[in-house]
C-alpha atoms as a PDB file:
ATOM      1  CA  UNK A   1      93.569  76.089 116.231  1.00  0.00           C
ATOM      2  CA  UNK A   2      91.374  73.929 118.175  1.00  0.00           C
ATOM      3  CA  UNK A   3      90.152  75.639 120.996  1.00  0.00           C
ATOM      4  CA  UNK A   4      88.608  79.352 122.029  1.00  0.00           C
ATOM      5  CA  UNK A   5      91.486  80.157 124.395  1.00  0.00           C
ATOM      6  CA  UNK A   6      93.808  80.032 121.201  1.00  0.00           C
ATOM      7  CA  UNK A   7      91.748  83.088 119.986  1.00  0.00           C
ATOM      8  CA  UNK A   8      93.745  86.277 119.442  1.00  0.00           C
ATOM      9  CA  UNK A   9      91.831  88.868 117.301  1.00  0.00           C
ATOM     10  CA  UNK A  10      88.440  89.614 116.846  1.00  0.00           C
ATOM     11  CA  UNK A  11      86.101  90.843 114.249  1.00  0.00           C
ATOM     12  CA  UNK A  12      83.174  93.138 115.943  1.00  0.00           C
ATOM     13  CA  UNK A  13      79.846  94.755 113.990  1.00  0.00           C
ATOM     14  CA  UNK A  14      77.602  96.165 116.462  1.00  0.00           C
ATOM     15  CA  UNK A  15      74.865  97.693 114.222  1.00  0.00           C
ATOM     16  CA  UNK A  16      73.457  96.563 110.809  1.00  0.00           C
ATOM     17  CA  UNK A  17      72.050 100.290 110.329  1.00  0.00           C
ATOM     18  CA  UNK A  18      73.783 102.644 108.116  1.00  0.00           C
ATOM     19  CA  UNK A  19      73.930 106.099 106.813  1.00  0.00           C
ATOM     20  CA  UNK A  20      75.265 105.600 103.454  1.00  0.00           C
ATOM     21  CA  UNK A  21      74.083 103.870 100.521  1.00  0.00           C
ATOM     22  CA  UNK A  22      77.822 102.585  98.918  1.00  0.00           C
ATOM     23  CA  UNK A  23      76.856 100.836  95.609  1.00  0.00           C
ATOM     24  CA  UNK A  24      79.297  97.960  96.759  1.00  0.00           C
ATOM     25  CA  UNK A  25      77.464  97.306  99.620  1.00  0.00           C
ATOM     26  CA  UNK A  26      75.040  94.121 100.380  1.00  0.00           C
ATOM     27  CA  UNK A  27      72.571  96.358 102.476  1.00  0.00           C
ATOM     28  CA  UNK A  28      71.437  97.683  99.035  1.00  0.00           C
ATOM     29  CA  UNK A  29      71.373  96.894  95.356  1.00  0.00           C
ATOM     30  CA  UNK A  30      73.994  99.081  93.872  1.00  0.00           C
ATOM     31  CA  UNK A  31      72.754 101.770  95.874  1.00  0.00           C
ATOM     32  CA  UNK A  32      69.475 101.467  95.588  1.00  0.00           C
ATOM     33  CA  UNK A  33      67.926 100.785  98.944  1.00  0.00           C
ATOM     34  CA  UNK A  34      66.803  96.998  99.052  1.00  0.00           C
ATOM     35  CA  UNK A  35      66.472  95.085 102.170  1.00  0.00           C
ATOM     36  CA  UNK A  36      67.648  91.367 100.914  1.00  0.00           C
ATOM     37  CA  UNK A  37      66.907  90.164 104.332  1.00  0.00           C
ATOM     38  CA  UNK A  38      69.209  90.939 106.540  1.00  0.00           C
ATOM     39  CA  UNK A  39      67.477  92.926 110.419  1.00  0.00           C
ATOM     40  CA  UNK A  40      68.600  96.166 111.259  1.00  0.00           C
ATOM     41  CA  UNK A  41      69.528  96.240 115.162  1.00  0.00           C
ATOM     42  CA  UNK A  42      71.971  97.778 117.193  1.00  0.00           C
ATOM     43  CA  UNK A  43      73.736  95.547 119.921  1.00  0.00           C
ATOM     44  CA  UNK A  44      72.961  96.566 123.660  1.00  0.00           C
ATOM     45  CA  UNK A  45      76.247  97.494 126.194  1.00  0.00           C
ATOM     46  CA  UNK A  46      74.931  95.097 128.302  1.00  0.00           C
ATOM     47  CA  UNK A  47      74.374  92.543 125.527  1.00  0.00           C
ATOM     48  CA  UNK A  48      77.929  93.263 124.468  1.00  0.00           C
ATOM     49  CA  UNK A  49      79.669  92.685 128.055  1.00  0.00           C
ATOM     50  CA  UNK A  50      78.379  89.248 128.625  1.00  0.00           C
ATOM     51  CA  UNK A  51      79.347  87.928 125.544  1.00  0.00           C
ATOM     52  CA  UNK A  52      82.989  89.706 126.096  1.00  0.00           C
ATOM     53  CA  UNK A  53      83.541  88.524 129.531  1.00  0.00           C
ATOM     54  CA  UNK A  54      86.601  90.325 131.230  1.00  0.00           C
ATOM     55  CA  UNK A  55      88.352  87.394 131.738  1.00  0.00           C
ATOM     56  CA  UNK A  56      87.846  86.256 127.782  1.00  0.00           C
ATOM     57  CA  UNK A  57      89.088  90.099 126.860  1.00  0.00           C
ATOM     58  CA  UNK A  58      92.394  88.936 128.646  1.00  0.00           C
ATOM     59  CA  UNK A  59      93.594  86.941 126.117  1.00  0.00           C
ATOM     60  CA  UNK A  60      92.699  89.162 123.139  1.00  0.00           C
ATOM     61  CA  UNK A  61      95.345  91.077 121.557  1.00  0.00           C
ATOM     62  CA  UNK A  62      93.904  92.741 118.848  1.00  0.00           C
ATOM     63  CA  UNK A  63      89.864  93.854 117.887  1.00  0.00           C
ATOM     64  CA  UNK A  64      88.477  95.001 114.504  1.00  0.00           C
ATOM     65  CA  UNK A  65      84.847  97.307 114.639  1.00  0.00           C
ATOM     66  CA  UNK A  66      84.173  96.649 110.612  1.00  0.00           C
ATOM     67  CA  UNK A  67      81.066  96.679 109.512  1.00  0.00           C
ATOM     68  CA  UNK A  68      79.377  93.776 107.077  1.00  0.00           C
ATOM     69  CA  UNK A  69      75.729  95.196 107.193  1.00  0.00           C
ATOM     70  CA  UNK A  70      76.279  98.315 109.027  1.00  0.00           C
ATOM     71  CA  UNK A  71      78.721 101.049 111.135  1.00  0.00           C
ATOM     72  CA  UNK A  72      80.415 101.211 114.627  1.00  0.00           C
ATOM     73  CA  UNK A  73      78.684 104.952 114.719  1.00  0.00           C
ATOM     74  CA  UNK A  74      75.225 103.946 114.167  1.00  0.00           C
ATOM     75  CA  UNK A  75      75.211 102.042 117.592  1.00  0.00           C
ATOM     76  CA  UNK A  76      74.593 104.983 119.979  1.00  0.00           C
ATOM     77  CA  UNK A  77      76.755 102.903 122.789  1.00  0.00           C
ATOM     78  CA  UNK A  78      80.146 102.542 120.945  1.00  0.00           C
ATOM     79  CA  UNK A  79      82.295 104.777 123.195  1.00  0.00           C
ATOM     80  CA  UNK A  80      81.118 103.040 126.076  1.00  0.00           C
ATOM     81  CA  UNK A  81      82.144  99.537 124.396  1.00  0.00           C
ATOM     82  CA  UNK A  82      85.202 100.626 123.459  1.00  0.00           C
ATOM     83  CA  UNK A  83      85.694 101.988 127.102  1.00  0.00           C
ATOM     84  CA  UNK A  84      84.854  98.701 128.521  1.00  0.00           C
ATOM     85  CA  UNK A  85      87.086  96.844 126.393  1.00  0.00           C
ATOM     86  CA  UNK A  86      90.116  99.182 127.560  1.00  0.00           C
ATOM     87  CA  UNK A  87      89.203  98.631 131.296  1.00  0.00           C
ATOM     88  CA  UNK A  88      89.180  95.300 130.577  1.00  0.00           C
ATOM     89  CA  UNK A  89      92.274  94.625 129.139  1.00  0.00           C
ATOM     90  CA  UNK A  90      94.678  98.120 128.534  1.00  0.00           C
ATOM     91  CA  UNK A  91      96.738  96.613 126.042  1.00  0.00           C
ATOM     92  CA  UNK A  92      94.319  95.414 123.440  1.00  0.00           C
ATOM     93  CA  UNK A  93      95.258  97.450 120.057  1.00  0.00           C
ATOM     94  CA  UNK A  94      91.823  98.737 118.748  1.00  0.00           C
ATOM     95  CA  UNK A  95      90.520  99.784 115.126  1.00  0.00           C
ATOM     96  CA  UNK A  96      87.353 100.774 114.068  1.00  0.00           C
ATOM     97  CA  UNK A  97      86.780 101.375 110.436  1.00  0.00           C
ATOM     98  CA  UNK A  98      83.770 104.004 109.792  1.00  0.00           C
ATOM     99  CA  UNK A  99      82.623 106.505 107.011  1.00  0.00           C
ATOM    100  CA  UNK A 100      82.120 108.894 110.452  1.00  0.00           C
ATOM    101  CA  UNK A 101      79.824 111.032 108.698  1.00  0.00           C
ATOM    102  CA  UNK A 102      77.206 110.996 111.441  1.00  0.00           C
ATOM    103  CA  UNK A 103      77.049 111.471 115.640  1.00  0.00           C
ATOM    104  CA  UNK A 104      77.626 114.728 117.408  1.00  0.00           C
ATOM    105  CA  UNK A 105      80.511 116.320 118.731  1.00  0.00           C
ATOM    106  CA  UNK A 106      80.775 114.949 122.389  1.00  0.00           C
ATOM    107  CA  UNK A 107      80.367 111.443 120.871  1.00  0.00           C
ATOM    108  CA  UNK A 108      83.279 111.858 118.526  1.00  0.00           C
ATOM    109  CA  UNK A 109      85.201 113.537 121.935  1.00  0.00           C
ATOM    110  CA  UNK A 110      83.985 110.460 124.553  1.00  0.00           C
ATOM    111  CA  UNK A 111      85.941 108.132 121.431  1.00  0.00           C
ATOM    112  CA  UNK A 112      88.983 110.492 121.261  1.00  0.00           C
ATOM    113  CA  UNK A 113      90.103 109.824 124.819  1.00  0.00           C
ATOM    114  CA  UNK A 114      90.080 106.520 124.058  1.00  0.00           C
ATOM    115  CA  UNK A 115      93.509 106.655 121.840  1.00  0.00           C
ATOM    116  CA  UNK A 116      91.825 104.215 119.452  1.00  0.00           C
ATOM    117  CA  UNK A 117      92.832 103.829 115.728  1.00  0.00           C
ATOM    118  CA  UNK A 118      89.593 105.153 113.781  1.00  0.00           C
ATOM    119  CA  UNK A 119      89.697 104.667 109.953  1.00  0.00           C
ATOM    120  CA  UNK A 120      87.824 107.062 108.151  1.00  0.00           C
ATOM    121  CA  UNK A 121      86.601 106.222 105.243  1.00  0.00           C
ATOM    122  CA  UNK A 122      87.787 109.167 102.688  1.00  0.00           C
ATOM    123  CA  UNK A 123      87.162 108.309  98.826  1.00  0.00           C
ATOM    124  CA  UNK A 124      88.838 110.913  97.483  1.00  0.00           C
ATOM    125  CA  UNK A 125      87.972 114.655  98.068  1.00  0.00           C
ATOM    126  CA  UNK A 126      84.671 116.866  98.353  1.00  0.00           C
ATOM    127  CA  UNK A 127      83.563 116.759  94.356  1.00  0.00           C
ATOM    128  CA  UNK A 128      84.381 112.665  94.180  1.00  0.00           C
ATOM    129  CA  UNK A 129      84.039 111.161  98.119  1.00  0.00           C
ATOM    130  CA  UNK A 130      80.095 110.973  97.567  1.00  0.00           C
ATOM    131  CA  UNK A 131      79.935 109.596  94.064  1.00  0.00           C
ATOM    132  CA  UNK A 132      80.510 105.925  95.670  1.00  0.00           C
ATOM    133  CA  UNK A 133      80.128 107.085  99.455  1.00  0.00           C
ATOM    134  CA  UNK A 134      76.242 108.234  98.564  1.00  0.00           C
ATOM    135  CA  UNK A 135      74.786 110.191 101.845  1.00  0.00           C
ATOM    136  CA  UNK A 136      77.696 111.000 103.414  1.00  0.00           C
ATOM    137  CA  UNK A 137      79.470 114.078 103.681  1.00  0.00           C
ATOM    138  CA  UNK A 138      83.052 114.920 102.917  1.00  0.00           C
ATOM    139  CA  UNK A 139      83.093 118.306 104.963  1.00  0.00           C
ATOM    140  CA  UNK A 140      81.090 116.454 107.840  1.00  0.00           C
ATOM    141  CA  UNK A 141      83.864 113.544 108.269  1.00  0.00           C
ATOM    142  CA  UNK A 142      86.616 116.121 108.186  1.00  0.00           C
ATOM    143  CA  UNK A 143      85.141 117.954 111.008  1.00  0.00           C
ATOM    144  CA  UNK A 144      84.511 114.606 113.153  1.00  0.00           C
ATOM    145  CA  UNK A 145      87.998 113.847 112.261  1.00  0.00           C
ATOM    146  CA  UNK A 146      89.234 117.116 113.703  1.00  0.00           C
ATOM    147  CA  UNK A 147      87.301 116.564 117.036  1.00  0.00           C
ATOM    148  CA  UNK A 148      88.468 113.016 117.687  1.00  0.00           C
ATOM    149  CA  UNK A 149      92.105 113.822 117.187  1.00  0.00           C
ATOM    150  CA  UNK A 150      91.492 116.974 119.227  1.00  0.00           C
ATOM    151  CA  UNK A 151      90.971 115.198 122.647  1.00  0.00           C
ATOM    152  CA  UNK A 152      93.932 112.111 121.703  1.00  0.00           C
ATOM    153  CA  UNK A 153      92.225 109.580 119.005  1.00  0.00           C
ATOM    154  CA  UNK A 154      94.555 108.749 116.467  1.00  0.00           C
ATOM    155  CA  UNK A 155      92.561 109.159 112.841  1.00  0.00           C
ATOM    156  CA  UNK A 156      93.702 107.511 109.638  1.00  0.00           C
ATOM    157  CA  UNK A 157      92.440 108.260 106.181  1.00  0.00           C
ATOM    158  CA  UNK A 158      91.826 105.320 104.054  1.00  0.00           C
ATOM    159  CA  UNK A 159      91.083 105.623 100.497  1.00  0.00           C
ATOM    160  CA  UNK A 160      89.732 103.418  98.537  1.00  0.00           C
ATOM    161  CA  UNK A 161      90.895 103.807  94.576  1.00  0.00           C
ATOM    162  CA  UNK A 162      88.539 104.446  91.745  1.00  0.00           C
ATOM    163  CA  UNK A 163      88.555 105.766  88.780  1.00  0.00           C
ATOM    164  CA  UNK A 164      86.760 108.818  89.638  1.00  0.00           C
ATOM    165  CA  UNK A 165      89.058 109.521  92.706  1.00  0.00           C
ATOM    166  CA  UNK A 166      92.817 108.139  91.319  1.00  0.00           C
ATOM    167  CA  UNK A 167      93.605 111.780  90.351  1.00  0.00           C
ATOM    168  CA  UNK A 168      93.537 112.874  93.348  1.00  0.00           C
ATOM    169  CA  UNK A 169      95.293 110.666  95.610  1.00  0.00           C
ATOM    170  CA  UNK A 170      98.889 113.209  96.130  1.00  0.00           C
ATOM    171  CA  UNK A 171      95.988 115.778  96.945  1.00  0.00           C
ATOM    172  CA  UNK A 172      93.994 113.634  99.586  1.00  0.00           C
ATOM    173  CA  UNK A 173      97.989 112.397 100.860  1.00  0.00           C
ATOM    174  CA  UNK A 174      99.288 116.226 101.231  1.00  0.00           C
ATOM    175  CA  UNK A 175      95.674 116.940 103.121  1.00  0.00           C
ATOM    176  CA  UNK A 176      95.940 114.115 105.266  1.00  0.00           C
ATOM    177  CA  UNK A 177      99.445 115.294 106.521  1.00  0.00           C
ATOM    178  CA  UNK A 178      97.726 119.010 106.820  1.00  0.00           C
ATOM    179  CA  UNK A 179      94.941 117.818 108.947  1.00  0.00           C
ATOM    180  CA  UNK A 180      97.495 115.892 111.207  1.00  0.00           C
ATOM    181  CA  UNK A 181      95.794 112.401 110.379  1.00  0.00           C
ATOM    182  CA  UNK A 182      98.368 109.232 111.586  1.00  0.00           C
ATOM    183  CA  UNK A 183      98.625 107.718 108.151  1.00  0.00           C
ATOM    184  CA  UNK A 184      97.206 107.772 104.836  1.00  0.00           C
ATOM    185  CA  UNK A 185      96.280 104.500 103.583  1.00  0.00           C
ATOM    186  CA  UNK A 186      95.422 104.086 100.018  1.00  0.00           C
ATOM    187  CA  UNK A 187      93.747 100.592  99.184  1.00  0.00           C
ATOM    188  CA  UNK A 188      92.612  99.041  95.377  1.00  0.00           C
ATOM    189  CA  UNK A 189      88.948  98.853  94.728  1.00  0.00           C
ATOM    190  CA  UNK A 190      88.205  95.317  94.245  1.00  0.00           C
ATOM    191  CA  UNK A 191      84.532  95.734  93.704  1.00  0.00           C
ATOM    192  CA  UNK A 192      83.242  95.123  90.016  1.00  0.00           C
ATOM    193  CA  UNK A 193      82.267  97.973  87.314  1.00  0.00           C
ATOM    194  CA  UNK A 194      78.876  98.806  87.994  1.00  0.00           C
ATOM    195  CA  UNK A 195      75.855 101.749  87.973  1.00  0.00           C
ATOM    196  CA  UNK A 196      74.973 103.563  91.011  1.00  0.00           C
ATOM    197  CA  UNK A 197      71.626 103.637  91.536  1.00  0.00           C
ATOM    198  CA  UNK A 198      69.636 106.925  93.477  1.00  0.00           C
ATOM    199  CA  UNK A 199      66.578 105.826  96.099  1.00  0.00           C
ATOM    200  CA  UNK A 200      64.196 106.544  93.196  1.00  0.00           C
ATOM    201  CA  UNK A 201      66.175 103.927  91.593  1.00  0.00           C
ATOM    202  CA  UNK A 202      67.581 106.175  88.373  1.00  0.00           C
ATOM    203  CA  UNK A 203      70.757 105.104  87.414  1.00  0.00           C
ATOM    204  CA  UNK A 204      73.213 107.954  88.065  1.00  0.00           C
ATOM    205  CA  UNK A 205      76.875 107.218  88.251  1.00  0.00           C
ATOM    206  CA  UNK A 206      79.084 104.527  86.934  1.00  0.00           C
ATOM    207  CA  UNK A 207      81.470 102.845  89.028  1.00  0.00           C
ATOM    208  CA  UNK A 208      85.009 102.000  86.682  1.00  0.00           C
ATOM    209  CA  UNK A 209      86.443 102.730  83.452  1.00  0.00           C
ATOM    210  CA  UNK A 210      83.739 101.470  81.289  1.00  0.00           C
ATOM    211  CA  UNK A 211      79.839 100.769  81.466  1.00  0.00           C
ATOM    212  CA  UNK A 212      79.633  97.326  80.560  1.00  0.00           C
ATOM    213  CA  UNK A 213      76.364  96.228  82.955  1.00  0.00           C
ATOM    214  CA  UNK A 214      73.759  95.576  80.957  1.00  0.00           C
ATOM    215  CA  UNK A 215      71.400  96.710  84.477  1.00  0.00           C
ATOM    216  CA  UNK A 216      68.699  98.936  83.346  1.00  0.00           C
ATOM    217  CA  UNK A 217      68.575 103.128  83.333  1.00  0.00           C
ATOM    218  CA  UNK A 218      65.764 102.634  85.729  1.00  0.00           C
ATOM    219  CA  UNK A 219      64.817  99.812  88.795  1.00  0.00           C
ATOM    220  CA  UNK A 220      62.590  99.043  91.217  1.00  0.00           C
ATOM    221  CA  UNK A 221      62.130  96.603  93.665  1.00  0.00           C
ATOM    222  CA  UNK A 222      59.954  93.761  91.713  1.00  0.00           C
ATOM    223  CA  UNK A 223      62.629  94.115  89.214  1.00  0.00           C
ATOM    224  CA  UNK A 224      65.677  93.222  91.965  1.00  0.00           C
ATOM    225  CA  UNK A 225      63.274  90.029  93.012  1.00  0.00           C
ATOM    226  CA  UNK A 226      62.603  89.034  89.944  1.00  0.00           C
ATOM    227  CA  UNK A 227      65.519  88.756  88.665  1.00  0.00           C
ATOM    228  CA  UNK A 228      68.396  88.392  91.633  1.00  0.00           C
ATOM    229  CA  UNK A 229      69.484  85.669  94.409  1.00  0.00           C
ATOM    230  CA  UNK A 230      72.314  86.284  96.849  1.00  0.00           C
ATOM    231  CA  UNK A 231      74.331  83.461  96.348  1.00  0.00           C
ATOM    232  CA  UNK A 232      77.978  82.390  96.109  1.00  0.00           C
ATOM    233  CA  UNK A 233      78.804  80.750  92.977  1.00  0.00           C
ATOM    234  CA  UNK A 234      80.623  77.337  93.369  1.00  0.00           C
ATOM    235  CA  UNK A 235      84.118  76.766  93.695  1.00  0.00           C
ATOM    236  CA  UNK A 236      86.102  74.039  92.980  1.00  0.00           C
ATOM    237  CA  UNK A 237      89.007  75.169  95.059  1.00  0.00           C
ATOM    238  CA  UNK A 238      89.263  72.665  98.112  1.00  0.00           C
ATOM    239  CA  UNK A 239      92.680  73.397  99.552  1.00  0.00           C
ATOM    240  CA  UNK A 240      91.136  75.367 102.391  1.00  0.00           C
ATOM    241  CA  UNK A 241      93.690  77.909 104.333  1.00  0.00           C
ATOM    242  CA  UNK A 242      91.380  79.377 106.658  1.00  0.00           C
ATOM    243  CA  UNK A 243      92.023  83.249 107.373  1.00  0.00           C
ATOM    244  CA  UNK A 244      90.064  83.186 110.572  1.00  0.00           C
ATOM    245  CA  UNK A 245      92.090  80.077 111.299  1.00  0.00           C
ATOM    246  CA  UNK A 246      96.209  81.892 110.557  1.00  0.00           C
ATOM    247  CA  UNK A 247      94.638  85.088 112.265  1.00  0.00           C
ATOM    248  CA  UNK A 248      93.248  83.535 115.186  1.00  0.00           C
ATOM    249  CA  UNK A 249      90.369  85.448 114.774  1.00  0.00           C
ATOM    250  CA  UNK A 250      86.296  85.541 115.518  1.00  0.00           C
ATOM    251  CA  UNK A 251      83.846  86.573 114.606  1.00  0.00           C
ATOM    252  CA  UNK A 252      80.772  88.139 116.457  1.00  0.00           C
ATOM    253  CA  UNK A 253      77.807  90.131 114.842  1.00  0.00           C
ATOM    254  CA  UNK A 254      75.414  92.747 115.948  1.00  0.00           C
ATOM    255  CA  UNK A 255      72.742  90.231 116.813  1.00  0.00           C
ATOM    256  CA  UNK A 256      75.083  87.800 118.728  1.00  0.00           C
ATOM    257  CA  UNK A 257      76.261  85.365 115.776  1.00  0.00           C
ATOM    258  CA  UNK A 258      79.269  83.389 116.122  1.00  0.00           C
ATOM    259  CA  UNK A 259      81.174  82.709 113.401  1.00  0.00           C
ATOM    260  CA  UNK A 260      85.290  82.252 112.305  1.00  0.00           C
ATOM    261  CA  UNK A 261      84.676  84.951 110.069  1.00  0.00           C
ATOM    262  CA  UNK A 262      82.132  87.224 108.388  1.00  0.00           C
ATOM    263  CA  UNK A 263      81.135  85.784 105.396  1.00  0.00           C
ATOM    264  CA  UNK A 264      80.177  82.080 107.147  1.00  0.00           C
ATOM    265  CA  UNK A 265      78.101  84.615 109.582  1.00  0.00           C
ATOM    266  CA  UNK A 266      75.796  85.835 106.366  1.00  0.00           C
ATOM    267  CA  UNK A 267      74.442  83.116 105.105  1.00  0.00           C
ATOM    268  CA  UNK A 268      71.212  82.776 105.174  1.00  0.00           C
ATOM    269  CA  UNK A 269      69.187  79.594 106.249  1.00  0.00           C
ATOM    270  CA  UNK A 270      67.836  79.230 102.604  1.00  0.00           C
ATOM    271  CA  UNK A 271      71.005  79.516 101.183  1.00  0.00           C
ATOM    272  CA  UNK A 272      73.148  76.581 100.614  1.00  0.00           C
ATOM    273  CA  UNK A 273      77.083  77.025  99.826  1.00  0.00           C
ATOM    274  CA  UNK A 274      78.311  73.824  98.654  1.00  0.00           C
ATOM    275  CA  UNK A 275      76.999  70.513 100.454  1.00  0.00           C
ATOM    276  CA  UNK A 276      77.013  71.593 103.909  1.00  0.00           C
ATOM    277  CA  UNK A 277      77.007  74.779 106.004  1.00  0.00           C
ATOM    278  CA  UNK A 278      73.827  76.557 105.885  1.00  0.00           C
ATOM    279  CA  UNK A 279      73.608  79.265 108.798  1.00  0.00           C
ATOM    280  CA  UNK A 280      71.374  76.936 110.660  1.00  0.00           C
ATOM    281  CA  UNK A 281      74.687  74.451 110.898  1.00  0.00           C
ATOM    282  CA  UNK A 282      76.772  77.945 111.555  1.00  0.00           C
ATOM    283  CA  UNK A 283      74.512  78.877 114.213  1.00  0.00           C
ATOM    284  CA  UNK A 284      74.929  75.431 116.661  1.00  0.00           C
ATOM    285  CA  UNK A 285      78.646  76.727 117.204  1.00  0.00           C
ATOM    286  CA  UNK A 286      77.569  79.859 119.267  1.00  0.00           C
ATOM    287  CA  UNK A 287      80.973  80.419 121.611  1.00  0.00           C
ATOM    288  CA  UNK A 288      78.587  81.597 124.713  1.00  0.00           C
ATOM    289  CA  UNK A 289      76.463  80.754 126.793  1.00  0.00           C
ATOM    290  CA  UNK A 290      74.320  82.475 130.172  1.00  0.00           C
ATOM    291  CA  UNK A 291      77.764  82.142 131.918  1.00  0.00           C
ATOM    292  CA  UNK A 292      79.700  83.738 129.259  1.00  0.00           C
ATOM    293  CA  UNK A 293      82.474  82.899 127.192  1.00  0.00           C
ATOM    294  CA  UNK A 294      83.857  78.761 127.463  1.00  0.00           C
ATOM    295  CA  UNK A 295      87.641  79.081 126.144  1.00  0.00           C
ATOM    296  CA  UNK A 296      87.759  75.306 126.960  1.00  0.00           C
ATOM    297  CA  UNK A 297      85.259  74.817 123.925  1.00  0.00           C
ATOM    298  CA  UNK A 298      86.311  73.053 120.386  1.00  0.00           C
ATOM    299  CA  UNK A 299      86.911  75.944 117.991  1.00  0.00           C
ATOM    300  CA  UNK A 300      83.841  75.335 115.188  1.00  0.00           C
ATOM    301  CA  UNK A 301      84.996  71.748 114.835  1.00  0.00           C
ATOM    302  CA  UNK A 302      81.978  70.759 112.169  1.00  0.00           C
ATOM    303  CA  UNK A 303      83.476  73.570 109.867  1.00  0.00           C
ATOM    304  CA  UNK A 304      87.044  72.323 110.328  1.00  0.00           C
ATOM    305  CA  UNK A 305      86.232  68.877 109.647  1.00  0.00           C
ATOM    306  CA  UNK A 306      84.275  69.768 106.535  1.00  0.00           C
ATOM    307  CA  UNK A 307      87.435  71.135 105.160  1.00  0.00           C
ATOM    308  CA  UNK A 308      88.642  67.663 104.567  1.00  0.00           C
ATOM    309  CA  UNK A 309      85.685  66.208 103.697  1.00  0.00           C
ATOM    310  CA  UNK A 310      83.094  68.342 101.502  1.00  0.00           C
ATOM    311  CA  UNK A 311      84.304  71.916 102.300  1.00  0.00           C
ATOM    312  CA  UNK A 312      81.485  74.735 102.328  1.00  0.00           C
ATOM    313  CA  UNK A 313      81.002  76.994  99.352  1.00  0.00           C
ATOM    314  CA  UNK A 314      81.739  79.966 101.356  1.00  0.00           C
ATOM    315  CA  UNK A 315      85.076  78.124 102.836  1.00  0.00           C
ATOM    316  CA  UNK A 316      86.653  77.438  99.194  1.00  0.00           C
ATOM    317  CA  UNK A 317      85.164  80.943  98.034  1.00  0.00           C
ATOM    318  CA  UNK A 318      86.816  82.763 100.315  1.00  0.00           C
ATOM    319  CA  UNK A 319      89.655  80.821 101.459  1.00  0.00           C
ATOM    320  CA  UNK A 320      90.314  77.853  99.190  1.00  0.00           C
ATOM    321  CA  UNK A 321      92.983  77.752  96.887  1.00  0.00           C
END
């Protein structure tokens, strides 16, 4: 792929905020709510039209809402994006993957009429959802599910499979079909064991079939600092086969980033993934401009040529083999 007009699919997070507090998640440290710094911020509708120019939106055939830092329903203008991206181009297939345990019922409504595929994220049932899911609720994300169907949305239940929840997946299946959800999509949890951390920082669950982390009964934020980097540890994998590359995919985050794909999009300017390819290198290959998109522009051509030179850390992570 060597140019934006090849682009097919894109990869959308329009909030870093979130509700929950999943122990998998890099907004927090196993659940325990550390900032490793990363800025919460919602995109803007009108931030979100100019970089999605109508007459880019022609050419797109399929969009992802999946949150890295945060989720679709924490940005207060998400039925109106997804609105503008219909009127824009009708035949765009849209997905938005959520824990939807938040937003009122006329927001989940406005969303319905879309038709748009809405994953909910469903970890098993009422006594188990919550142990990895931490502040959401099971009986709220039901009920949103109920409402969005109700004026045409098409909801899916994905579940992802633990140890705590496995029991249960015929039950969640048979409730799914009840509840008149599309499809029932079961996916393996490919997160590592680990505690579960409360706000106060008291370890409270374990995550997997045995409690091998030798991670303290009790943390606190010194202790996460002290002791923790966020890095990616090196790879000697150099065959690149870029995902964003077979896909023909981009990604765009909730403060405007520019990236093939999620993971080049965190790194942080401190952080250094191989040779090359800090986000200050990632952040030269922004796809717009004032005037909006440029199709006729060289698709991340320092990242591509890297491959066959000294690939990034996050490239042969991710995508080497």
């Amino acid at each position: 792929m060597k140019t934006f007009s090849e682009i097919r699919m894109l990869h959308l997070e329009i909030s870093t905020k979130c509700n929950a507090r999943c122990p998998g998640c890099g907004r927090n440290f196993h659940g325990f709510p550390f900032n490793g710094g990363y800025t919460e911020q919602d995109m803007t509708l009108v931030e979100f039209c100019k970089l999605l120019p109508a007459e880019f939106l022609k050419q797109i055939e399929e969009i992802w809402f999946n949150g890295t830092r945060g989720d679709f329903i924490m940005n207060p203008e998400g039925p109106e994006m997804v609105e503008y991206l219909l009127e824009s181009n009708p035949k765009i297939t849209i997905n938005i993957s959520t824990n939807g345990s938040a937003r009122n019922r006329e927001y989940w409504q406005r969303l319905g009429k879309t038709g748009v595929n809405i994953y909910f994220c469903l970890d098993g049932l009422a006594d188990t959802h919550s142990l990895y899911r931490q502040d959401t609720t099971f009986e709220t994300i039901i009920e949103n599910a109920k409402i969005f169907k109700s004026t045409g949305g098409r909801p899916i239940w994905q579940y992802t499979v633990f140890e705590h929840n496995k029991h249960q997946i015929e039950q969640a299946k048979e409730m799914a079909h009840a509840l008149g959800f599309l499809e029932f999509v079961s996916r393996p949890n490919n997160r590592p064991d680990n505690p579960v951390y409360n706000r106060q920082g008291q370890k409270v669950f374990h995550i997997g079939s045995k409690n091998t982390s030798n991670l303290p009964d009790r943390i606190d934020e010194d202790y996460i600092k002290k002791r923790f980097t966020n890095k990616i540890p090196h790879s000697n994998k150099n065959n690149i086969q870029c995902e964003s590359v077979a896909l023909k995919s981009l990604y765009i985050g909730a403060d405007g980033i520019t990236a093939p794909c999620c993971y080049l999009a965190l790194a942080k300017p401190h952080e250094t993934f191989g040779n090359i390819l800090k986000l200050d290198d990632v952040s030269k290959l922004i796809l717009t401009d004032d005037q909006g998109a440029d199709s006729s522009k060289p698709y991340f051509p320092l990242i591509q040529q890297s491959w066959k030179e000294t690939p990034s850390g996050i490239c042969k992570t991710f995508c080497g083999k």
